[in-house]
C-alpha atoms as a PDB file:
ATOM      1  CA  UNK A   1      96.700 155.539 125.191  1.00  0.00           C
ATOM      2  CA  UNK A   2      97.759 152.411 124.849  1.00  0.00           C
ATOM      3  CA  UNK A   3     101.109 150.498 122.754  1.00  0.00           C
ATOM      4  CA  UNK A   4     100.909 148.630 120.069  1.00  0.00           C
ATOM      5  CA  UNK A   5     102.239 145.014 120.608  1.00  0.00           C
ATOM      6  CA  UNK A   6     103.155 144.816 117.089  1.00  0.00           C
ATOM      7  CA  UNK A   7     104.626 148.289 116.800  1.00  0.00           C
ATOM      8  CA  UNK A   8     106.719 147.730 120.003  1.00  0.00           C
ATOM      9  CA  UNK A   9     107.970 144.385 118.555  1.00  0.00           C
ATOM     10  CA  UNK A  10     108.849 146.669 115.145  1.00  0.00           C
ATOM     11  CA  UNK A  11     110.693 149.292 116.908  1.00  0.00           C
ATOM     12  CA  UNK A  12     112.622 147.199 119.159  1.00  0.00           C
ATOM     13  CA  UNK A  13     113.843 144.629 116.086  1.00  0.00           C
ATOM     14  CA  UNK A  14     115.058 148.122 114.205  1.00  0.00           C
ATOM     15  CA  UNK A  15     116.658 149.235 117.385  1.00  0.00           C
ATOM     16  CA  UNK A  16     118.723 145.850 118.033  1.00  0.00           C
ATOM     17  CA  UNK A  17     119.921 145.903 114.414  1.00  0.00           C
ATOM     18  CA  UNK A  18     120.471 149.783 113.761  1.00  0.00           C
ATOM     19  CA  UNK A  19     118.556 149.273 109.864  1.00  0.00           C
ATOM     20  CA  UNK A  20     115.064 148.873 109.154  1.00  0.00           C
ATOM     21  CA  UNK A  21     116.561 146.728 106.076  1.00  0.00           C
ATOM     22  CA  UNK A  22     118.182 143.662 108.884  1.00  0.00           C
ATOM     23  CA  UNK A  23     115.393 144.080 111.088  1.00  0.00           C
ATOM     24  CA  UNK A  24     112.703 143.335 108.397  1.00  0.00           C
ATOM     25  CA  UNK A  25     114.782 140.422 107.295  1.00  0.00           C
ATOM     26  CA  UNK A  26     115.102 138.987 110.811  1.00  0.00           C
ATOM     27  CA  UNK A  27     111.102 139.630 111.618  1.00  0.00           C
ATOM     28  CA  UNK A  28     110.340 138.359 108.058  1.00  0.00           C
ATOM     29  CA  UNK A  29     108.306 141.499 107.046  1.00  0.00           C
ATOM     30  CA  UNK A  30     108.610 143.841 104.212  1.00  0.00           C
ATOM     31  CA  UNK A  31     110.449 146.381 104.874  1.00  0.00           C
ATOM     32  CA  UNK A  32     107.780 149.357 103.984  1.00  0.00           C
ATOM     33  CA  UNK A  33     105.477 147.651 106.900  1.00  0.00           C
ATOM     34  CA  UNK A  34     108.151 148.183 109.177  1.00  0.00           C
ATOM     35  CA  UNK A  35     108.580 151.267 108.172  1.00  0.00           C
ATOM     36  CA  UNK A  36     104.908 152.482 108.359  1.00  0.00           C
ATOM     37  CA  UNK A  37     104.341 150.786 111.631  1.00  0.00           C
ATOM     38  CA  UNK A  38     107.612 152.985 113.084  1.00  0.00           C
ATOM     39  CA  UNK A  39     106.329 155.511 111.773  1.00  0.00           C
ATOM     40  CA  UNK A  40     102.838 154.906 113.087  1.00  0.00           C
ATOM     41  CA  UNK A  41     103.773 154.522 116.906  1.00  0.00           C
ATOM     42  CA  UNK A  42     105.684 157.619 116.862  1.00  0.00           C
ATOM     43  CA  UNK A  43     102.800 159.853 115.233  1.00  0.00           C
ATOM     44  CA  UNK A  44     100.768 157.765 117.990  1.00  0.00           C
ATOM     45  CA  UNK A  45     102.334 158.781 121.244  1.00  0.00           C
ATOM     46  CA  UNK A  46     104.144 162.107 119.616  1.00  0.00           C
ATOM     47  CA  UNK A  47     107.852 161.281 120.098  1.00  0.00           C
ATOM     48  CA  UNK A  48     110.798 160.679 117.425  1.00  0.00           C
ATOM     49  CA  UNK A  49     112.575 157.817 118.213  1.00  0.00           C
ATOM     50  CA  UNK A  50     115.336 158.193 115.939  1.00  0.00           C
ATOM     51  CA  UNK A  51     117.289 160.937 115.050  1.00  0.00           C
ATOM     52  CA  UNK A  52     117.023 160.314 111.541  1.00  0.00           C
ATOM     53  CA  UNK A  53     115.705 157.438 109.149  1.00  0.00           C
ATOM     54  CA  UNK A  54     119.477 156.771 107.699  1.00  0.00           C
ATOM     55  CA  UNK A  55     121.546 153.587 108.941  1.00  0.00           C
ATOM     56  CA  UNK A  56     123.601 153.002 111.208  1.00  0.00           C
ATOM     57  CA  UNK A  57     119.572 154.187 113.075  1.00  0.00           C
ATOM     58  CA  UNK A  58     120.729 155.892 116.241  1.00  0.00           C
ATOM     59  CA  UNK A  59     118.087 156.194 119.004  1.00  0.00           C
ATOM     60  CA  UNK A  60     117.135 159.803 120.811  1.00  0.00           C
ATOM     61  CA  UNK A  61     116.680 160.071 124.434  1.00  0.00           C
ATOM     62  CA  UNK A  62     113.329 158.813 124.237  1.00  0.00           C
ATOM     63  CA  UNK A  63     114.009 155.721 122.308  1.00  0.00           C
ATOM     64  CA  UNK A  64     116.804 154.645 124.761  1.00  0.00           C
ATOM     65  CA  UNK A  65     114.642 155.027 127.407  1.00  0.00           C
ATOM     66  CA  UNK A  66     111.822 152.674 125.200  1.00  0.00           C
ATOM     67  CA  UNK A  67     114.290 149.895 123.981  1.00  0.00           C
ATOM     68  CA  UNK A  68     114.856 149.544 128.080  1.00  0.00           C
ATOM     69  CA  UNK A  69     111.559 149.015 128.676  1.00  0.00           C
ATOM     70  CA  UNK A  70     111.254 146.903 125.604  1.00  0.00           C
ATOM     71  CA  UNK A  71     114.325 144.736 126.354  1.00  0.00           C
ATOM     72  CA  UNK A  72     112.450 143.784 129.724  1.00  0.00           C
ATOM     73  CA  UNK A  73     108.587 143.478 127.707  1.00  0.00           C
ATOM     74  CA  UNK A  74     110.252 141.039 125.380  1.00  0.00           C
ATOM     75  CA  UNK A  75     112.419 138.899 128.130  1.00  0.00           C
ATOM     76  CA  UNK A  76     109.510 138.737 130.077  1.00  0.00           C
ATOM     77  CA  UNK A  77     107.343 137.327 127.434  1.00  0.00           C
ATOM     78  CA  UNK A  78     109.576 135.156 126.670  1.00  0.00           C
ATOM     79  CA  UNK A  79     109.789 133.536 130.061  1.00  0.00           C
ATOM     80  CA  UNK A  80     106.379 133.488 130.166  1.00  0.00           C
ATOM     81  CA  UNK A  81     106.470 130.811 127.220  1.00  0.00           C
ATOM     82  CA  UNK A  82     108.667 128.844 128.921  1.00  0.00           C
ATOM     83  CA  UNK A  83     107.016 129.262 131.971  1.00  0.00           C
ATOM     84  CA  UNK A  84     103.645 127.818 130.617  1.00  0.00           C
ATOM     85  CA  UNK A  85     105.349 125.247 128.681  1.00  0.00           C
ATOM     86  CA  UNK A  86     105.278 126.318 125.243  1.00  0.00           C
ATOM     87  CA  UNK A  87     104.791 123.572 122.694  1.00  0.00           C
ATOM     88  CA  UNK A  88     107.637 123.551 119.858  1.00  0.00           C
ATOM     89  CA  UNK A  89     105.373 123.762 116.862  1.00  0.00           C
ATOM     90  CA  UNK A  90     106.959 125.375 113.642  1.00  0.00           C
ATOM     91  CA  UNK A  91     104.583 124.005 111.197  1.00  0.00           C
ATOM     92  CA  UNK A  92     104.611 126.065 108.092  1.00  0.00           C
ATOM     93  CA  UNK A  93     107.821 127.607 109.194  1.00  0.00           C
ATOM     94  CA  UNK A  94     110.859 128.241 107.140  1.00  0.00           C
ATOM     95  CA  UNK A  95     114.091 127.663 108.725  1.00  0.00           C
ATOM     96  CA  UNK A  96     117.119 129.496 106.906  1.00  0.00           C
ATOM     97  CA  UNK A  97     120.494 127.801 107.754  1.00  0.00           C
ATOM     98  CA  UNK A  98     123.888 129.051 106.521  1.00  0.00           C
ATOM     99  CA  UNK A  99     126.879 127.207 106.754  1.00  0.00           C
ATOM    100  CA  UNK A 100     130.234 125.871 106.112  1.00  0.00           C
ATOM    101  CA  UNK A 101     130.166 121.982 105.831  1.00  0.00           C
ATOM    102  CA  UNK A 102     128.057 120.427 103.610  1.00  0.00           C
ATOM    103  CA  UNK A 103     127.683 117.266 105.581  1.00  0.00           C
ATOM    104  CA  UNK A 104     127.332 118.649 108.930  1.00  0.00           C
ATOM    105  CA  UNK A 105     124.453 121.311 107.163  1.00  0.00           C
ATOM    106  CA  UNK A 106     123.158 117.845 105.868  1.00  0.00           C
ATOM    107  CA  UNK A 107     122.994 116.207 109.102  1.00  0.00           C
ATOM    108  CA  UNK A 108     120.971 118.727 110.301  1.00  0.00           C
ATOM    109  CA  UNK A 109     118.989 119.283 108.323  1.00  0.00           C
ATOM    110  CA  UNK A 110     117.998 116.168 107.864  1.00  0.00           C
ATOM    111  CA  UNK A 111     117.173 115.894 112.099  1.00  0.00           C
ATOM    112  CA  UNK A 112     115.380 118.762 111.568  1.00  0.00           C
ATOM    113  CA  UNK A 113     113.318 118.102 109.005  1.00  0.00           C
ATOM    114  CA  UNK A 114     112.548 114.233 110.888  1.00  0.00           C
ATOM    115  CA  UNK A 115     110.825 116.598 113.952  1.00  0.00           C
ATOM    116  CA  UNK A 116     109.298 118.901 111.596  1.00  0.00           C
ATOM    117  CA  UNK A 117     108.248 117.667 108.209  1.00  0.00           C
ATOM    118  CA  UNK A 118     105.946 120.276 107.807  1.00  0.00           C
ATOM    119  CA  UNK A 119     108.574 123.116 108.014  1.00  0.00           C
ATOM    120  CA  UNK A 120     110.349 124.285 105.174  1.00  0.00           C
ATOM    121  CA  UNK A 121     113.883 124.661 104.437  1.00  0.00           C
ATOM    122  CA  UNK A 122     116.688 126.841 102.896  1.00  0.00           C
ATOM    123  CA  UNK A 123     120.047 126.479 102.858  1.00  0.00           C
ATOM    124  CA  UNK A 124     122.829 128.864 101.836  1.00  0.00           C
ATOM    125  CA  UNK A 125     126.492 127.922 101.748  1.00  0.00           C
ATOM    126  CA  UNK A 126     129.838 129.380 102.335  1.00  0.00           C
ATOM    127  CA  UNK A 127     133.001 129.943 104.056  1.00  0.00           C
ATOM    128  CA  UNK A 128     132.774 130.434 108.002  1.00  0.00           C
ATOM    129  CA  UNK A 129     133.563 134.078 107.550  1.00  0.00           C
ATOM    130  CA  UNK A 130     130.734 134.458 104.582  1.00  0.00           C
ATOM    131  CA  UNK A 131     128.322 132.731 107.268  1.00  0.00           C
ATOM    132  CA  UNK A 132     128.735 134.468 110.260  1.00  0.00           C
ATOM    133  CA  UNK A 133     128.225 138.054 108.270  1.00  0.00           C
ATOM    134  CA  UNK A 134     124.703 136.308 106.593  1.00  0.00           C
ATOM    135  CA  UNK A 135     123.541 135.554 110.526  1.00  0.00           C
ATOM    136  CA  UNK A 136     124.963 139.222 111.849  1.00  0.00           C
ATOM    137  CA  UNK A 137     122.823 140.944 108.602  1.00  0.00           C
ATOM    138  CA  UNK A 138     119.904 138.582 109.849  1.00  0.00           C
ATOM    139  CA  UNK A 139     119.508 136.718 105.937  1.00  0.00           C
ATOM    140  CA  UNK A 140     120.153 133.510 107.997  1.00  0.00           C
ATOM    141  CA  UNK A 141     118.355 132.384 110.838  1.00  0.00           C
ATOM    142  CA  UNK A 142     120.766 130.272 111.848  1.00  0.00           C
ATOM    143  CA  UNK A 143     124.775 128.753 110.857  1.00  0.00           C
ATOM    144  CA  UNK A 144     126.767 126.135 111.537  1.00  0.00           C
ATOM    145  CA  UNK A 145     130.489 127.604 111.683  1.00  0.00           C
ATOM    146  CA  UNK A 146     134.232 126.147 112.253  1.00  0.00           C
ATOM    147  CA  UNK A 147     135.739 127.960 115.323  1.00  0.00           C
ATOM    148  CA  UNK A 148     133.746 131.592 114.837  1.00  0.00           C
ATOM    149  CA  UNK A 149     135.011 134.470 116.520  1.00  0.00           C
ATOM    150  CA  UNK A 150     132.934 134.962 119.698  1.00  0.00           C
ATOM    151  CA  UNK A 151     130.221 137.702 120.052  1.00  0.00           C
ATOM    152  CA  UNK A 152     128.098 137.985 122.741  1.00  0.00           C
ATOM    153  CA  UNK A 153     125.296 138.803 119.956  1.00  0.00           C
ATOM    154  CA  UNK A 154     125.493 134.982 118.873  1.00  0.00           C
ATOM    155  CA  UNK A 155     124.921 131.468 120.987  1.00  0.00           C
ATOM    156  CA  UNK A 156     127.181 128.834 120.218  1.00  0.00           C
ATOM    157  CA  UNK A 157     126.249 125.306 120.731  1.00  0.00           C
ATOM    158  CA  UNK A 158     129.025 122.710 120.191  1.00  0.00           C
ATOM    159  CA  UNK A 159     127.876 120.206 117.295  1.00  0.00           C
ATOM    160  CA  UNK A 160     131.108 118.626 116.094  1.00  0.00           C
ATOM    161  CA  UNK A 161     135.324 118.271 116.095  1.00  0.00           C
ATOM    162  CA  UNK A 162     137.157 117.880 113.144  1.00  0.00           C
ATOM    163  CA  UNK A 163     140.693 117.352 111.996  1.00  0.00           C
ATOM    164  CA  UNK A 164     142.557 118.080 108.888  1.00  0.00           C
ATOM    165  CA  UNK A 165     143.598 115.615 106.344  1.00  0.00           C
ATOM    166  CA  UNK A 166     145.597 115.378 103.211  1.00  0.00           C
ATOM    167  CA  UNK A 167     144.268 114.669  99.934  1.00  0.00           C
ATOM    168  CA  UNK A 168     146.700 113.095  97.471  1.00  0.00           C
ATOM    169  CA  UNK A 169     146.102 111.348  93.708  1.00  0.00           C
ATOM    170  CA  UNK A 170     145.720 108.006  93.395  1.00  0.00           C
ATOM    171  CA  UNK A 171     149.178 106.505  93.577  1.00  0.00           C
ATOM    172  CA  UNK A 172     151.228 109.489  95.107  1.00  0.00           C
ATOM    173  CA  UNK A 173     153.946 108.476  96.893  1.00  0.00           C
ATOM    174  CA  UNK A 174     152.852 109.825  99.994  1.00  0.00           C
ATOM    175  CA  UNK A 175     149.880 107.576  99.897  1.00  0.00           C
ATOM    176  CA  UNK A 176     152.170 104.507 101.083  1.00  0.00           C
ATOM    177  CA  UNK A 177     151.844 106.457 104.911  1.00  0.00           C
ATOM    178  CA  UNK A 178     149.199 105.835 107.441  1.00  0.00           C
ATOM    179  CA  UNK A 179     149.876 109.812 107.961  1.00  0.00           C
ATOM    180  CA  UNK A 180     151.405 112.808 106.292  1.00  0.00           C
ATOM    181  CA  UNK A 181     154.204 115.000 108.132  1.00  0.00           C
ATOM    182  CA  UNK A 182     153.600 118.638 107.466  1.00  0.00           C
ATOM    183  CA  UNK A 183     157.147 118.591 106.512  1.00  0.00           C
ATOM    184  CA  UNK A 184     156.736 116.143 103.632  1.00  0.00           C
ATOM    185  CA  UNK A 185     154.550 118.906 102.136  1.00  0.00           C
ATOM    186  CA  UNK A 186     157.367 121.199 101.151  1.00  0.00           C
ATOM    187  CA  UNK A 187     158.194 119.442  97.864  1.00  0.00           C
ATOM    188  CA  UNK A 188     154.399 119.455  96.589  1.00  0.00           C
ATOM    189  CA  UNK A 189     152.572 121.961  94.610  1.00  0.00           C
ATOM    190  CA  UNK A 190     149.926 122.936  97.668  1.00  0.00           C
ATOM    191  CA  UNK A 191     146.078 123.604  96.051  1.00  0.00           C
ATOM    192  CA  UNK A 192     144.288 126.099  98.409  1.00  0.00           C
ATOM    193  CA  UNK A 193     140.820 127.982  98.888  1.00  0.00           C
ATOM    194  CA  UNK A 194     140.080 131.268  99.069  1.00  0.00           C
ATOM    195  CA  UNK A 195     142.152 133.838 101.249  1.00  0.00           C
ATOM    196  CA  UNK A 196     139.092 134.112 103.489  1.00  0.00           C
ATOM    197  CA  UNK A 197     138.592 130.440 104.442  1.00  0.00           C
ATOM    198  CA  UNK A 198     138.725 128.271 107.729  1.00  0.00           C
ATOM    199  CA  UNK A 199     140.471 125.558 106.078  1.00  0.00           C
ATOM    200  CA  UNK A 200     143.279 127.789 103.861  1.00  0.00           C
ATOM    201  CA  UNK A 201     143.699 130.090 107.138  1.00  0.00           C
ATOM    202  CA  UNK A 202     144.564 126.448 109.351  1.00  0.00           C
ATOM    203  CA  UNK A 203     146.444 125.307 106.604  1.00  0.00           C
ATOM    204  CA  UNK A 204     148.833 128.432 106.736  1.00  0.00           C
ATOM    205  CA  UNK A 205     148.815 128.095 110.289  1.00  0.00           C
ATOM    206  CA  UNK A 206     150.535 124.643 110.267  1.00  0.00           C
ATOM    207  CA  UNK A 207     152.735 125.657 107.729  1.00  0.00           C
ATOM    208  CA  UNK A 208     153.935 128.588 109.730  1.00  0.00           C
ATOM    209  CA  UNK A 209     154.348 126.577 112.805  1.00  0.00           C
ATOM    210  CA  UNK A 210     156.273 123.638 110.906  1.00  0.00           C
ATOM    211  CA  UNK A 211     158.514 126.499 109.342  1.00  0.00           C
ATOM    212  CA  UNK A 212     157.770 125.385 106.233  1.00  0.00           C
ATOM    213  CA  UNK A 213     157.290 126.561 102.484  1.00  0.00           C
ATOM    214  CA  UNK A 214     155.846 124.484 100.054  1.00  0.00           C
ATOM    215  CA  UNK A 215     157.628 124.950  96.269  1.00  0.00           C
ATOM    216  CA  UNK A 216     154.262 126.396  94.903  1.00  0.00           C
ATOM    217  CA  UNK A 217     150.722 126.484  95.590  1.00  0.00           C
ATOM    218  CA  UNK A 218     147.227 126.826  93.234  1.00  0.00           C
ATOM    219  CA  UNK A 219     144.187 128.688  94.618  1.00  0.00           C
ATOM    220  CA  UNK A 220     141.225 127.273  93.355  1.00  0.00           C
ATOM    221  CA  UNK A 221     138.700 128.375  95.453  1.00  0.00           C
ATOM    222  CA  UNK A 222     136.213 125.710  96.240  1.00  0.00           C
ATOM    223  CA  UNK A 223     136.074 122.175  97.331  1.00  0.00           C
ATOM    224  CA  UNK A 224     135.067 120.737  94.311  1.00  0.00           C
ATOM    225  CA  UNK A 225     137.126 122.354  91.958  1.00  0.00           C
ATOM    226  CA  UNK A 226     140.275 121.135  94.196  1.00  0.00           C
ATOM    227  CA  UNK A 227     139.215 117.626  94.794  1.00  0.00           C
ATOM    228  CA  UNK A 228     138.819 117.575  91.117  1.00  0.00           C
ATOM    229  CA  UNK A 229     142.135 119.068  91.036  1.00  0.00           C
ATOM    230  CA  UNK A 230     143.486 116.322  93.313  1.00  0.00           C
ATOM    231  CA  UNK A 231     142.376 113.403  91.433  1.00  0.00           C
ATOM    232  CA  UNK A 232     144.069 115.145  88.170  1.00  0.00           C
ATOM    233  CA  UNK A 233     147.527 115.549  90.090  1.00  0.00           C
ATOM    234  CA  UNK A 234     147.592 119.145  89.583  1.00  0.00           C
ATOM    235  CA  UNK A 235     148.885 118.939  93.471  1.00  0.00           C
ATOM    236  CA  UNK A 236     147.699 118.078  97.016  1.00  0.00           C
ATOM    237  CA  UNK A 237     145.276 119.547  99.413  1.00  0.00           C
ATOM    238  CA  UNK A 238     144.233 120.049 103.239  1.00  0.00           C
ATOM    239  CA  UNK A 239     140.506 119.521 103.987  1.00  0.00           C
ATOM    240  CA  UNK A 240     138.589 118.782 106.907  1.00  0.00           C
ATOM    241  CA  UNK A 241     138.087 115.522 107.986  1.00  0.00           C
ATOM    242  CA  UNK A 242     135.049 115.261 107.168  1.00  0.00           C
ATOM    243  CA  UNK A 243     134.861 116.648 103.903  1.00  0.00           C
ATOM    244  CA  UNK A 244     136.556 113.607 102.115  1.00  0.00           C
ATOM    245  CA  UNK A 245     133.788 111.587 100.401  1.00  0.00           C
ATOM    246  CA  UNK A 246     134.848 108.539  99.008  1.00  0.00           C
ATOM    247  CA  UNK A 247     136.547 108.954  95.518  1.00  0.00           C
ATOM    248  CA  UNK A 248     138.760 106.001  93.827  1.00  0.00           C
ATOM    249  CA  UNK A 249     140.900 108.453  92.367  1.00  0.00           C
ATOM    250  CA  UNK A 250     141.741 110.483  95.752  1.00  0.00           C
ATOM    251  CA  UNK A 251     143.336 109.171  99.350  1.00  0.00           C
ATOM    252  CA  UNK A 252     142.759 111.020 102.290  1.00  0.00           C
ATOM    253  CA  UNK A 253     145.773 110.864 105.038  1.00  0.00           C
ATOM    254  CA  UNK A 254     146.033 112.189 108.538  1.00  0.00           C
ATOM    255  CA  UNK A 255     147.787 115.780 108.939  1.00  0.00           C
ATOM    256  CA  UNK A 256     150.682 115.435 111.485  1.00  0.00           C
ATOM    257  CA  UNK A 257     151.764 119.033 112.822  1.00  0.00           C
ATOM    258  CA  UNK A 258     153.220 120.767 115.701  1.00  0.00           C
ATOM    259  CA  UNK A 259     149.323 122.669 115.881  1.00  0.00           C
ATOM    260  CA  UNK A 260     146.554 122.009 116.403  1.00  0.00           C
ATOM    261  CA  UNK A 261     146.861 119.241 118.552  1.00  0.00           C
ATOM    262  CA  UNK A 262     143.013 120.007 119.816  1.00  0.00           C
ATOM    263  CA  UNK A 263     140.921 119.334 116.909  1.00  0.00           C
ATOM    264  CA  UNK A 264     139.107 121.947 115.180  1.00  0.00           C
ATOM    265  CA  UNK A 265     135.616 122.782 116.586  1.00  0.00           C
ATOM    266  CA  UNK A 266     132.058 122.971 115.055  1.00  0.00           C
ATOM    267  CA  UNK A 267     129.036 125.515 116.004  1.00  0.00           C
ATOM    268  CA  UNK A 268     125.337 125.960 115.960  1.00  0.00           C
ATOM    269  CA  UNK A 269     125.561 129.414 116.078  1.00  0.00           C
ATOM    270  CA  UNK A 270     122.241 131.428 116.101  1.00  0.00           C
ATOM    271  CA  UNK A 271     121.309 135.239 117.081  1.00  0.00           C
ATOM    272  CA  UNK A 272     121.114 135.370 121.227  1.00  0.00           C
ATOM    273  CA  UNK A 273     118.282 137.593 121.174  1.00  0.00           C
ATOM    274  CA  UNK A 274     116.070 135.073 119.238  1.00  0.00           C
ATOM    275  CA  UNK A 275     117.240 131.950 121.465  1.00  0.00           C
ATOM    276  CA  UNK A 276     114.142 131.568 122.891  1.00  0.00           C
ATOM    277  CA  UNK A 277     111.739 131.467 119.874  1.00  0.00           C
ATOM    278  CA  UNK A 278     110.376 128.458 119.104  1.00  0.00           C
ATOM    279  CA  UNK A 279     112.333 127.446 115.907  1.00  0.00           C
ATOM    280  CA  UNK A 280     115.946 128.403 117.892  1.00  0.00           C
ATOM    281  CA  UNK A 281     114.700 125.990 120.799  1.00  0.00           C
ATOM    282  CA  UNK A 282     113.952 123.788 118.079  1.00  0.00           C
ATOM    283  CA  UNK A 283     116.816 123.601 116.488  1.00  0.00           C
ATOM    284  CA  UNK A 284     119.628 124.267 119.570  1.00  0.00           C
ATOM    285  CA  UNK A 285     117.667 121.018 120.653  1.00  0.00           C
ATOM    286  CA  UNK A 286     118.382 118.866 117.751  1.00  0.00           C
ATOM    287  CA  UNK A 287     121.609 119.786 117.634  1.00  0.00           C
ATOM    288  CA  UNK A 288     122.445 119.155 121.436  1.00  0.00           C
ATOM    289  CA  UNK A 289     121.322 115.924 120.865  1.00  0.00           C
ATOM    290  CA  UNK A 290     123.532 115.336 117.248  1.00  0.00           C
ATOM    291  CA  UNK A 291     126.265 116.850 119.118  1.00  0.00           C
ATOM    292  CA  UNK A 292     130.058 114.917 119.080  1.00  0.00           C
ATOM    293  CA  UNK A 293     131.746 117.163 121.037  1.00  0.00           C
ATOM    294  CA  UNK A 294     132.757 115.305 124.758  1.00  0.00           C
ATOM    295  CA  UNK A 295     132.631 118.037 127.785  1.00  0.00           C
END
């Protein structure tokens, strides 16, 4: 009796992410369909595949032995597209992008949408942290993150380098410098984000490398709410290079520390099992091309 193509492509998606819930998300199918084609291939060919329905999913014998031979159907088609030359056409599409820089999201976006006008687009923001766990549950298809943690689940395509900077009010002292010593930090009233972020957690990291304490610091969460902060003189802040739109009431400075003397690093970072679809190509193409970062 023969498979099912479709009910071999739902049982290996479940397998890889241990929850029908993920895998519908990354197939884009509601999640009773999943459910009823599972269901269907095992009543089919009279094997359980699962041990039980509840996640984390673990397989039985006989769905090990399956998600082998599914790992190598899937590859295989896969080359096959390349092989023959696939055309890149996500018309009608809908790309999902996470990330944690507004203007490098932007810049892709933008690329993107220049190749493909016709595909759709949705874009969720966060911290690096936020965005990486939104690509791992599969709610993203793909997120542009400031030095993730590596995972051989995940690609990662250099896109862009970045540096930190000091914001300071209009007409702080500090201002007068072409660059801010870490050091001159320590009498300032430091604004930061939240305990989670890339920028707080580099921020710390210079601080604790400088040996310095700063006589108090704010958190205020997000970006906005500090800049706004900033130009009030409620205190100064660290942000990524560039994050620092043009504002009369704020000047940005180089940071000079004893870290970081590589600057910080940018990814495309998208799902390694999906790298060969057609929107990944897509998209790991683009950003290849928009990419800053020098070999």
């Amino acid at each position: 009796m023969a498979a099912n193509y479709q009910h071999l492509r739902t049982f290996h998606a479940i397998a890889l992410e241990g929850s029908v819930t993920r895998a519908a998300r990354r197939l884009n199918v509601a999640q009773p369909t999943l459910s009823q084609q599972l269901k269907a291939l095992e009543e089919r060919h009279g094997v359980t595949l699962f041990e039980s329905r509840r996640a984390p999913l673990k397989l039985t014998q006989a769905g090990r032995d399956l998600f082998a031979l599914t790992e190598r159907l899937f590859a295989a088609a896969a080359d096959v597209d390349d092989m023959l030359g696939e055309a890149v056409d996500v018309r009608g599409g809908v790309l999902r992008i996470g990330g944690d820089s507004p203007p490098q999201v932007a810049r892709l976006v933008a690329a993107f949408r220049a190749q493909h006008p016709g595909a759709r687009v949705q874009v969720r923001m966060g911290n690096a942290r936020e965005t990486m766990r939104w690509l791992g549950a599969a709610e993203i298809d793909a997120a542009i993150a400031s030095d993730p943690p590596a995972d051989g689940q995940f690609t990662y395509d250099p896109l862009y380098t970045d540096s930190l900077s000091v914001a300071l009010p209009i007409g702080h002292p500090l201002a007068d410098l072409d660059a801010t010593p870490i050091e001159r930090l320590a009498a300032e009233t430091l604004l930061l984000r939240e305990p989670t972020s890339k920028t707080r957690a580099f921020t710390e990291q210079a601080q604790g490398a400088a040996g310095i304490a700063v006589r108090e610091t704010l958190e205020l969460h997000c970006r906005e709410t500090i800049r706004e902060a900033v130009a009030l003189g409620l205190g100064v802040s660290l942000f990524c290079s560039s994050e620092c739109p043009p504002d009369p009431r704020v000047v940005y400075r180089p940071l000079v520390s004893p870290i970081r003397q590589h600057p910080l690093r940018g990814y495309l970072v998208c799902q390694q099992d999906r790298r060969r679809s057609t929107l990944i190509r897509s998209l790991r193409a683009i950003a290849k091309a928009l990419s800053t970062v020098s070999d």
